[in-house]
Protein backbone atom coordinates (compact mmCIF):
# COMPACT_ATOMS: atom_id res chain seq x y z
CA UNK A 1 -120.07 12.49 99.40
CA UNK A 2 -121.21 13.15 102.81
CA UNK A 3 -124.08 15.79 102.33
CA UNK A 4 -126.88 14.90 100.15
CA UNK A 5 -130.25 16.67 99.92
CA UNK A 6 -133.34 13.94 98.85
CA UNK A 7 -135.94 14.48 97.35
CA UNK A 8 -139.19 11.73 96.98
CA UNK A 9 -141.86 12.61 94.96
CA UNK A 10 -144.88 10.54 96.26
CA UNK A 11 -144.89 10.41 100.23
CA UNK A 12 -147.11 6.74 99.76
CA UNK A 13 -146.18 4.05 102.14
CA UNK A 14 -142.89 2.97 100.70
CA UNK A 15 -142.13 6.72 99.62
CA UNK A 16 -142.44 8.02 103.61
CA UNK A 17 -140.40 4.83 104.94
CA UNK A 18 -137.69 6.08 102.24
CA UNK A 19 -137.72 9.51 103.33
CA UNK A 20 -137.57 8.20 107.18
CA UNK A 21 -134.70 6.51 106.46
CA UNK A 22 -133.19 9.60 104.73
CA UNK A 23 -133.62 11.36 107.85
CA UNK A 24 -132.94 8.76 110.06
CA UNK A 25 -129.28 9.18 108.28
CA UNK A 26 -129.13 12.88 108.92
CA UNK A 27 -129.68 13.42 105.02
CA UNK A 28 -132.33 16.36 104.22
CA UNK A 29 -135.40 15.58 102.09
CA UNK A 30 -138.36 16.82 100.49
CA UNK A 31 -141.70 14.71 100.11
CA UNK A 32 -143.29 16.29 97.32
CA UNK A 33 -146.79 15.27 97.50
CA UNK A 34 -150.61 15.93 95.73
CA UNK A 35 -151.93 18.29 97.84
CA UNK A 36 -151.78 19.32 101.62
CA UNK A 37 -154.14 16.17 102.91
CA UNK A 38 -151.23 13.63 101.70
CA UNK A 39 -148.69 15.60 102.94
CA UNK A 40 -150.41 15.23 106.56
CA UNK A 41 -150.42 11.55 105.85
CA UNK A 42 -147.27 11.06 104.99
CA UNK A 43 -145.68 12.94 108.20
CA UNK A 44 -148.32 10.75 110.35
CA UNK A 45 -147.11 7.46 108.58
CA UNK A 46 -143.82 8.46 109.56
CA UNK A 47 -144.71 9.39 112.76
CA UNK A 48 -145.46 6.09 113.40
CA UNK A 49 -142.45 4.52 111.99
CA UNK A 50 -140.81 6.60 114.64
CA UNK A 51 -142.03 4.95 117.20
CA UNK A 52 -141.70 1.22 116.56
CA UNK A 53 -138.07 1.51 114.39
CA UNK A 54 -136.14 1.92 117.76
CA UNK A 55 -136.89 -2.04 118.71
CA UNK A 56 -135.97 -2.97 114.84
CA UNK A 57 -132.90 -0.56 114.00
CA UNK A 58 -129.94 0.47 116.16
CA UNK A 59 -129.41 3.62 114.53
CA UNK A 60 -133.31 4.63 115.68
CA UNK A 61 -132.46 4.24 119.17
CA UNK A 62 -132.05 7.03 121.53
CA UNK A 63 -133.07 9.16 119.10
CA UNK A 64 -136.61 11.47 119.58
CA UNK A 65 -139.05 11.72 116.43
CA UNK A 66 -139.30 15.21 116.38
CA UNK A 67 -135.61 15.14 115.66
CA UNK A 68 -135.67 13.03 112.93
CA UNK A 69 -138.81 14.42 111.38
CA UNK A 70 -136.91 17.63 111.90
CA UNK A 71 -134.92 16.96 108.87
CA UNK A 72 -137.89 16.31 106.37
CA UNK A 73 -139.75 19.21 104.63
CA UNK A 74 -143.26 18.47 102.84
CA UNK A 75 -144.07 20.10 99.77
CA UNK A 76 -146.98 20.30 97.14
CA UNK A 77 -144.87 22.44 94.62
CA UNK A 78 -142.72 19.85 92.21
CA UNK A 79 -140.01 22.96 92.18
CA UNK A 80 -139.45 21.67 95.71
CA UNK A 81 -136.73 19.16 94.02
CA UNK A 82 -134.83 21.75 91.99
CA UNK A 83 -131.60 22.10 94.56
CA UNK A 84 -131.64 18.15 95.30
CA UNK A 85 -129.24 15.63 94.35
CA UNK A 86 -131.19 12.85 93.82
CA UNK A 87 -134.57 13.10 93.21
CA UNK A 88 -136.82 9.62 93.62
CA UNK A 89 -139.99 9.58 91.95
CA UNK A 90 -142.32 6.72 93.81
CA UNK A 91 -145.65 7.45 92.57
CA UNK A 92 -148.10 4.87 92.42
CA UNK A 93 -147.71 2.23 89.43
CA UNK A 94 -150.08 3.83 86.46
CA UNK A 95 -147.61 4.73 83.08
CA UNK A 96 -149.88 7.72 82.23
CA UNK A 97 -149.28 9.74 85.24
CA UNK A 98 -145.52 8.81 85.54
CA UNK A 99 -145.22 9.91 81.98
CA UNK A 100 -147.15 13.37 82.78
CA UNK A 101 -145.04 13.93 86.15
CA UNK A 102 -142.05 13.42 84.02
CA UNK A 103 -142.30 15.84 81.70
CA UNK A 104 -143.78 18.32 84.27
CA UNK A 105 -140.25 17.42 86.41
CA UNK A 106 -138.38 18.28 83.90
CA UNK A 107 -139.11 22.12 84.45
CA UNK A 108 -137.70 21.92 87.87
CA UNK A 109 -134.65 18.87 87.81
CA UNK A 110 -130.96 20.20 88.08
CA UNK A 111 -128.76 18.92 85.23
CA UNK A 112 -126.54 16.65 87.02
CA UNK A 113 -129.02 15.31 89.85
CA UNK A 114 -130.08 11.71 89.70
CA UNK A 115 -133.83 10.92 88.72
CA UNK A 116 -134.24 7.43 90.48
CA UNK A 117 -137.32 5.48 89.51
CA UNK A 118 -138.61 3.38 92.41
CA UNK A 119 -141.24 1.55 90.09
CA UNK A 120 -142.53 -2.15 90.55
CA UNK A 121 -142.11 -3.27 87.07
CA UNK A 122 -141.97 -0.12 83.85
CA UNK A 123 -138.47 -0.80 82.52
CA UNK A 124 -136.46 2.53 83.32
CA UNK A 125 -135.89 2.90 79.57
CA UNK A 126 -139.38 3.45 79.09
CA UNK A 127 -139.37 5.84 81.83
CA UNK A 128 -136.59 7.72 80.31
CA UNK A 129 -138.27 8.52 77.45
CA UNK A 130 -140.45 10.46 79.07
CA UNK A 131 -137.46 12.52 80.41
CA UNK A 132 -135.72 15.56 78.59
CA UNK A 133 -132.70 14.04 79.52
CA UNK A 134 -132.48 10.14 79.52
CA UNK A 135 -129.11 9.61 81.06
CA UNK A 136 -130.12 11.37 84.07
CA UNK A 137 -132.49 8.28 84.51
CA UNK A 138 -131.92 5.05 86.64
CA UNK A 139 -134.11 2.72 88.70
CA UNK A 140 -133.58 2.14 92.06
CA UNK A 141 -135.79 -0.50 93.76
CA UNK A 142 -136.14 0.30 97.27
CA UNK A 143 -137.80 -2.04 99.65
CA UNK A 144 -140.19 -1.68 102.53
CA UNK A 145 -139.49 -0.84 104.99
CA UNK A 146 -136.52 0.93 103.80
CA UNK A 147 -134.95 1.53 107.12
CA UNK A 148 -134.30 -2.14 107.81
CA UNK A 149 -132.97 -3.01 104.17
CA UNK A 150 -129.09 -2.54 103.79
CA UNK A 151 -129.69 -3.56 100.23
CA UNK A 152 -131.06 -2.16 97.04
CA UNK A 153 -131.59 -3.39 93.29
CA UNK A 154 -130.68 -1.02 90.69
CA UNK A 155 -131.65 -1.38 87.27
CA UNK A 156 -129.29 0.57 84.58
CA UNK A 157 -131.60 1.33 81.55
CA UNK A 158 -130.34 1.55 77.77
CA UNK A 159 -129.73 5.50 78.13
CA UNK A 160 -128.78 5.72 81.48
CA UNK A 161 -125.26 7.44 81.68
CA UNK A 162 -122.08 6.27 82.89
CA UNK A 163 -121.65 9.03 84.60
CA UNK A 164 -125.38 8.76 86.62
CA UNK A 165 -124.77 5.16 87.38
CA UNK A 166 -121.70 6.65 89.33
CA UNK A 167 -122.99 9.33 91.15
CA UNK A 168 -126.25 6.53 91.88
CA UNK A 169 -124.44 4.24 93.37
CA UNK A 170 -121.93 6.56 95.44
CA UNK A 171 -125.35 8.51 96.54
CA UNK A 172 -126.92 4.95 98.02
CA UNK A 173 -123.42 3.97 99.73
CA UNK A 174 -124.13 7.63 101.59
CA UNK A 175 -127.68 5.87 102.28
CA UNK A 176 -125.76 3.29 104.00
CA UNK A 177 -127.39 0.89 101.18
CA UNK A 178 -125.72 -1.93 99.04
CA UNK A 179 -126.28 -1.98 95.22
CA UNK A 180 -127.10 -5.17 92.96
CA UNK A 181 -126.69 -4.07 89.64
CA UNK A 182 -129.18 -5.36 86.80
CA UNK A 183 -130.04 -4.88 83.39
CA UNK A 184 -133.52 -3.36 82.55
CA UNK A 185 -136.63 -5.36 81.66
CA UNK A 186 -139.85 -5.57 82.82
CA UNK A 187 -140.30 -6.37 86.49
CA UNK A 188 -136.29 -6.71 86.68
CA UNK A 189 -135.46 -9.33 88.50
CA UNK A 190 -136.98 -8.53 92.16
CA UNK A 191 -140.37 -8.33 91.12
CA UNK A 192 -140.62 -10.44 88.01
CA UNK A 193 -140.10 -13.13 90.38
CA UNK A 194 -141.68 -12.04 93.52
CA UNK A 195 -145.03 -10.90 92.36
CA UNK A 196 -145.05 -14.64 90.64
CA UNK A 197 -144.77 -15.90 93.93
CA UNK A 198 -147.57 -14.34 95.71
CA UNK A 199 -149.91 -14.11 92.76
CA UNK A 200 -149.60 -17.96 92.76
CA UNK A 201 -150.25 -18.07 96.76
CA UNK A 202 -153.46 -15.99 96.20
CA UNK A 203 -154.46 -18.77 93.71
CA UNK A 204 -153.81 -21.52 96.48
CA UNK A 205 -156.02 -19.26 99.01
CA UNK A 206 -158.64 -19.04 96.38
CA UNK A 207 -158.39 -22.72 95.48
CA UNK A 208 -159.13 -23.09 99.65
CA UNK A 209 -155.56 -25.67 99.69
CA UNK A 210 -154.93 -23.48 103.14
CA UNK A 211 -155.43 -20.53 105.07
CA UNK A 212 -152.89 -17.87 104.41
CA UNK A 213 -151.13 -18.33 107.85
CA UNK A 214 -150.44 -21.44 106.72
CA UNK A 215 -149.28 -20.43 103.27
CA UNK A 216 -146.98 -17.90 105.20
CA UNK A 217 -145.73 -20.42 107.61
CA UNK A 218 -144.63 -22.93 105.21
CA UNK A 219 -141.91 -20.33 103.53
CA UNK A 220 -141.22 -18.91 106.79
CA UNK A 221 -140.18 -21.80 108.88
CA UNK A 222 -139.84 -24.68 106.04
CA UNK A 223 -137.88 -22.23 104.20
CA UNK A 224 -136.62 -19.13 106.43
CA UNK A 225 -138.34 -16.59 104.45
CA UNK A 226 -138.59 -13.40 107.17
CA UNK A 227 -142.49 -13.17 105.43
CA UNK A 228 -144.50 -15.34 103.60
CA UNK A 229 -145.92 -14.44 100.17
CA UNK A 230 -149.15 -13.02 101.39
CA UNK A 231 -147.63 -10.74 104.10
CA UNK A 232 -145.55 -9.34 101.56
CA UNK A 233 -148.72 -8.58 99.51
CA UNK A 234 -150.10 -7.02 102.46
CA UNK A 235 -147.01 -5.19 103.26
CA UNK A 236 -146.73 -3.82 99.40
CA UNK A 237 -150.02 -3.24 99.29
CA UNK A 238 -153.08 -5.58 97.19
CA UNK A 239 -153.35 -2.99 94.89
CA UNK A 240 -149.58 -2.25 94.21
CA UNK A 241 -149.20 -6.07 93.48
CA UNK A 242 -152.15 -5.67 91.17
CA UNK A 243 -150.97 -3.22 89.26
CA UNK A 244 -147.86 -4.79 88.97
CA UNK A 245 -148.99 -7.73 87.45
CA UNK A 246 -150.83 -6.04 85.23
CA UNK A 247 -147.87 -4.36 83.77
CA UNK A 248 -145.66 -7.76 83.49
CA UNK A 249 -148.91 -9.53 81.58
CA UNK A 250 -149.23 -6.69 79.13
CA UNK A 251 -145.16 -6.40 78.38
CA UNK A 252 -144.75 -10.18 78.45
CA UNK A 253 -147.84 -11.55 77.31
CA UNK A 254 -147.85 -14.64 79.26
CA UNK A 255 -150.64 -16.38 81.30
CA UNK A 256 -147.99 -17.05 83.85
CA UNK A 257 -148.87 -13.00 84.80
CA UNK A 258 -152.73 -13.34 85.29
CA UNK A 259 -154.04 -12.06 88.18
CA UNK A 260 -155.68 -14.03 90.75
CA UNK A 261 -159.39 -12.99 90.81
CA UNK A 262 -159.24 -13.02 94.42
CA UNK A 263 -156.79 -10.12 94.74
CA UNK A 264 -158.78 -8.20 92.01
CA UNK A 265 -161.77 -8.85 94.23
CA UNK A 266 -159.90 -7.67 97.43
CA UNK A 267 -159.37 -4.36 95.37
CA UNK A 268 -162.32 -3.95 94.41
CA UNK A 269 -163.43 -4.63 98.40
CA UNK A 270 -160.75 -2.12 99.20
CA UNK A 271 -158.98 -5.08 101.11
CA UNK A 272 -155.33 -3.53 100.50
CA UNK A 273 -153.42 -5.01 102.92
CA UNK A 274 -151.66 -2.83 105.80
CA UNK A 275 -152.48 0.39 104.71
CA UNK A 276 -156.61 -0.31 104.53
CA UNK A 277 -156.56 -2.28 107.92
CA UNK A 278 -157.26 -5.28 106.02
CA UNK A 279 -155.57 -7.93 103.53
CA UNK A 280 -154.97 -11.11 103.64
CA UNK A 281 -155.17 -10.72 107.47
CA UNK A 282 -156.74 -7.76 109.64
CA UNK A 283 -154.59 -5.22 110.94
């Protein structure tokens, strides 16, 4: 499989870096988006992906923007994903409107296309059942920024097909992207451990045991992590990690999956991290 049209519904920060990538690959996609006002944000966060993922990826360089967005079409009708192959739904983290955009998609979604749920922590069963057909149904956990991850997690769920594991995993190799396979649960195993990690870091900022430079700098260069815990909450997004915990406290019950009062705070302050100009750190 060579030729493979994409489609991502929800063009949000990790949605445009997966369509970028796409196109970056030569693949065509669709960002099917809200309404004409995310659209245009989507194109300008890609935009600007353009022009720093020459000095990060080798495949990015030497080649113009205008080329690459060239291969992405925006769309506000969900129809748009009707003639794709694999369709990835990325909308933000909230189990009502995933479960309405399901059964809207399933108007529109060819029979033997791929419905890949990028979610932080719904188990893809779940999801599935809000699907006419829940074989066609599989997560796929990119990560941000997808252009510079060779590597994806992919969670089969308990009705997931045989046959759409297959054609998921053949459709990511054309990605250029490696495949850990997992069994379905909350959080999986990416972010039931991750969001753990910097939930607990917020609660060492809030106890004032350091400044989050220093938080980062201790798993960076103590233990090679490429980013600290709180620049990965900033990267994801405040609110995205919110949410996420959320969901793992309500499925699992456990303290463990409280969420720091200082990152509820920092949502409430609109302090989202990268995308809001300010975090953890100011952008």
């Amino acid at each position: 499989m060579s030729e493979l049209k994409v489609a991502v519904v929800g063009g949000g920060n990790i949605g445009s870096s997966l369509a970028f990538d796409c196109a970056l690959r030569g693949q065509s996609v669709v960002v099917v988006e809200k309404d004409e006002p995310s659209c245009e944000q989507s194109r300008e966060r890609m935009l600007e992906t353009a022009a720093y993922a020459p000095l990060f990826s080798p495949l990015a360089r030497g080649k113009k923007a205008g080329d690459i967005l060239g291969k992405v079409v925006w769309s506000t009708e969900l129809q748009s994903v009707s003639d794709c192959g694999l369709v990835v739904e990325n909308i933000p983290e909230n189990i009502e409107l995933k479960q309405a955009l399901y059964a809207r998609m399933a108007e529109y979604i060819a029979p033997d296309a791929v419905l890949a749920a990028n979610t932080s922590c719904i188990p893809i069963t779940k999801l599935g059942s809000f699907h006419k057909t829940p074989s066609q149904v599989i997560g796929v956990h990119f990560m941000n920024p997808v252009y510079m991850k060779h590597t994806v997690e992919v969670i089969v769920g308990l009705n997931t097909s045989e046959q759409t594991r297959a054609r998921c995993l053949e459709m990511l190799a054309t990605l250029g992207k490696k495949a850990v396979v997992v069994k379905d649960g909350p959080g999986f195993v990416s972010n039931r451990i991750s969001h753990l990690f910097m939930n607990e870091a917020a609660f060492a900022i809030q106890d004032g045991i350091a400044r989050p430079e220093d938080v980062d700098a201790i798993f960076k260069e103590c233990f090679g992590h490429k980013m600290g815990p709180l620049e990965t909450a900033d990267l994801i997004g405040v609110d995205t990690v919110v949410n996420s915990l959320d969901v793992l406290y309500q499925v699992f019950q456990d303290s463990k999956y409280r969420v720091c009062p200082l990152m509820r705070s920092m949502v409430d302050a609109g302090h989202l991290g990268r995308k809001a100009g300010r975090g953890f750190y100011s952008y």
